[in-house]
C-alpha atoms as a PDB file:
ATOM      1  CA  UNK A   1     -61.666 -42.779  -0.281  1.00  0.00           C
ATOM      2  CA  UNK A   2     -59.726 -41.037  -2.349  1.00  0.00           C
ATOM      3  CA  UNK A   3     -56.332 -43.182  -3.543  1.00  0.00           C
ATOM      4  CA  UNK A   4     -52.745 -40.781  -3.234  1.00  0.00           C
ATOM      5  CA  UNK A   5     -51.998 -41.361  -6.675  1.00  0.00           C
ATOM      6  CA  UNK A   6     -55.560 -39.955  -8.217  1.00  0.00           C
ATOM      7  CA  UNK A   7     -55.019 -36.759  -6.369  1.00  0.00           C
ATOM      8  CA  UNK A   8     -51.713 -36.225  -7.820  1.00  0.00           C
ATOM      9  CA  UNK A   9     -53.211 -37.247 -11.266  1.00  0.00           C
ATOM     10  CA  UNK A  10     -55.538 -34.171 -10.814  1.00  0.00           C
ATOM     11  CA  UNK A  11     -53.073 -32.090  -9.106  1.00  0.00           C
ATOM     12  CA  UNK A  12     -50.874 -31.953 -12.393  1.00  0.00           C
ATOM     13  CA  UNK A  13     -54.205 -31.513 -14.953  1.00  0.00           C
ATOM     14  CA  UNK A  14     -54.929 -28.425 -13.080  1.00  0.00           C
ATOM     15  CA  UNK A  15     -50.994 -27.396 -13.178  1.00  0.00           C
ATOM     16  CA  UNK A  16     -51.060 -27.180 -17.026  1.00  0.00           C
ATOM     17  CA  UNK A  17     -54.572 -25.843 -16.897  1.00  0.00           C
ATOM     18  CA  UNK A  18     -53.593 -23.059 -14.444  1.00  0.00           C
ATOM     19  CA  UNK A  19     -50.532 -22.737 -16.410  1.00  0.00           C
ATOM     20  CA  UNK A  20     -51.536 -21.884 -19.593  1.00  0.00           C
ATOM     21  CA  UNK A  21     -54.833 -20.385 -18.951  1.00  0.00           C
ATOM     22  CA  UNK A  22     -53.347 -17.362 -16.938  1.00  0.00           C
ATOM     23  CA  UNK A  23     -51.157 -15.211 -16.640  1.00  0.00           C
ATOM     24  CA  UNK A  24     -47.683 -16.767 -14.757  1.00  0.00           C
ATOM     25  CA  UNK A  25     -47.372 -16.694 -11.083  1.00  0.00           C
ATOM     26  CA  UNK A  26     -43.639 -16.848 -10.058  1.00  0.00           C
ATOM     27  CA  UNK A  27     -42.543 -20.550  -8.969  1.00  0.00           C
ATOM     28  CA  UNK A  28     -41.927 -19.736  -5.575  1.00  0.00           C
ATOM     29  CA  UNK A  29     -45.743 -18.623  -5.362  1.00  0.00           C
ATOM     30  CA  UNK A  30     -47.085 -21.022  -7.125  1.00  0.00           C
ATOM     31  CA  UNK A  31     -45.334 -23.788  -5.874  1.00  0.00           C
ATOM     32  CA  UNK A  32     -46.160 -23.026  -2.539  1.00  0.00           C
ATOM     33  CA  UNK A  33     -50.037 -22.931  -3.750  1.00  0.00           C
ATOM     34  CA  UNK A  34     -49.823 -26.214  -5.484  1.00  0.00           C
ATOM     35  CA  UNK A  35     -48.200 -27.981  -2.382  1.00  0.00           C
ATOM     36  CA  UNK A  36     -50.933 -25.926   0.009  1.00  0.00           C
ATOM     37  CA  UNK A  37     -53.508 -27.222  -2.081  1.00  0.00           C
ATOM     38  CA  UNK A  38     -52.536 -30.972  -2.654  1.00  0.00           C
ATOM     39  CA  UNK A  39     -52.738 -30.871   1.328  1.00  0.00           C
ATOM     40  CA  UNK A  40     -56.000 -29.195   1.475  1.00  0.00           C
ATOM     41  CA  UNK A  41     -57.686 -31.951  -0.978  1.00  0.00           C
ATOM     42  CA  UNK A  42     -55.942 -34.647   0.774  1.00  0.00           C
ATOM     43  CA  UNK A  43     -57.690 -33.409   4.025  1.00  0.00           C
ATOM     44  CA  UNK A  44     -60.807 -33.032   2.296  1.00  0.00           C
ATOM     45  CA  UNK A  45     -60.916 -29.233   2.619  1.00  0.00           C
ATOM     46  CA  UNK A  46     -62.404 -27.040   0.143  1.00  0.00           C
ATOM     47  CA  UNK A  47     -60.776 -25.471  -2.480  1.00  0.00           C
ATOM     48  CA  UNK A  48     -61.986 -22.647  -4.622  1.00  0.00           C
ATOM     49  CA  UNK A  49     -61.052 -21.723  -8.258  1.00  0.00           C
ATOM     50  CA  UNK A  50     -57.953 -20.819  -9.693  1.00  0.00           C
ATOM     51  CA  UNK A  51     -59.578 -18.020 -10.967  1.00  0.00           C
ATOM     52  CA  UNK A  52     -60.814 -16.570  -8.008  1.00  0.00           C
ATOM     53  CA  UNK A  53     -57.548 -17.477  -6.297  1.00  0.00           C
ATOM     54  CA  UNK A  54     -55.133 -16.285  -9.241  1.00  0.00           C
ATOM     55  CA  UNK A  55     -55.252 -12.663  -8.262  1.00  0.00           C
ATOM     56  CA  UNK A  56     -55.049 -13.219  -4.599  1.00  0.00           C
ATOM     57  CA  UNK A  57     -51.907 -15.397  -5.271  1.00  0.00           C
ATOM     58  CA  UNK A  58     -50.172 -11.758  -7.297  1.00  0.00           C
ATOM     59  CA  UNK A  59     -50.633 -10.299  -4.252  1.00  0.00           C
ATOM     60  CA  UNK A  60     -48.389 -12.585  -2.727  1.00  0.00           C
ATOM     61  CA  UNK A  61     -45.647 -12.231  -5.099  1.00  0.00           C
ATOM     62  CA  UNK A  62     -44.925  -8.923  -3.304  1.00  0.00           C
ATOM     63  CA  UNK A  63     -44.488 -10.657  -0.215  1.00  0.00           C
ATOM     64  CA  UNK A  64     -40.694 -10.525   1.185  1.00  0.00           C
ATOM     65  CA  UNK A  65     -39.652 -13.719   2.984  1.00  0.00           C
ATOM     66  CA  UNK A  66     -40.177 -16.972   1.911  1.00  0.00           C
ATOM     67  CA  UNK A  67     -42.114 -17.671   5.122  1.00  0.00           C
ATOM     68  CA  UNK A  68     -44.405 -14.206   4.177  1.00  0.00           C
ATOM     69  CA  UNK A  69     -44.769 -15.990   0.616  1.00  0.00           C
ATOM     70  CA  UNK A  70     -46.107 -19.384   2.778  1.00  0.00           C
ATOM     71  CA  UNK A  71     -48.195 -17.582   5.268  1.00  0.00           C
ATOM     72  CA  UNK A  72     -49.988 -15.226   2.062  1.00  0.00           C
ATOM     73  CA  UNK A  73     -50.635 -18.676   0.144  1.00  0.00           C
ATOM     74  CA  UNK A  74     -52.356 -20.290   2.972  1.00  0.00           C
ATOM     75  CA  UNK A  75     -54.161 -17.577   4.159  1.00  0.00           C
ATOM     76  CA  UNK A  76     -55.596 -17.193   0.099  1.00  0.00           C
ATOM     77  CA  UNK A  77     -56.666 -20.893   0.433  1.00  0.00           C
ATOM     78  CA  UNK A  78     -58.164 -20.769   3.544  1.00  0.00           C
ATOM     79  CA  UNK A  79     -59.877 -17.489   2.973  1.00  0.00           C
ATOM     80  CA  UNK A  80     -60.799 -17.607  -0.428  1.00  0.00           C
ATOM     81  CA  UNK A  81     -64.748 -18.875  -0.719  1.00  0.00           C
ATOM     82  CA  UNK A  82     -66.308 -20.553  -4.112  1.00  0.00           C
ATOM     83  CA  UNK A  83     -69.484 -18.321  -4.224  1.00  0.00           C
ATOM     84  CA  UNK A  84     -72.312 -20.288  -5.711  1.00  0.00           C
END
């Protein structure tokens, strides 16, 4: 089992990865994604890359409401499939 404080550990590696390796993602996006996927690893649900999620994730920039913003993040992560 994974311990709580090793999944944040990797949580914040792949912040400044994600953070410096593409192009920015306003805070209220992204911090929605980073809390949605901390949740998804903690339930041991898949995750796909931040490169195949990145572009989904501009999409939901143009979202209106902050609950729009939510419902466009989750729907990326649960939507979004690694392809092999």
């Amino acid at each position: 089992m994974i311990k709580p404080a090793d999944i944040i550990a990797l949580n914040m590696h792949e912040i400044i990865d994600e953070i410096y390796d593409f192009p920015p993602v306003p805070m209220d996006v992204y911090g929605q994604y980073a809390v949605e996927r901390c949740i998804r690893r903690v339930d041991n649900f898949p995750i796909s890359s931040y490169e195949l999620i990145h572009p989904k994730l501009q999409q939901c920039v143009k979202m209106g409401s902050r609950q729009a913003i939510a419902d466009c993040v989750t729907d990326t992560l649960v939507n979004t499939q690694q392809h092999s």
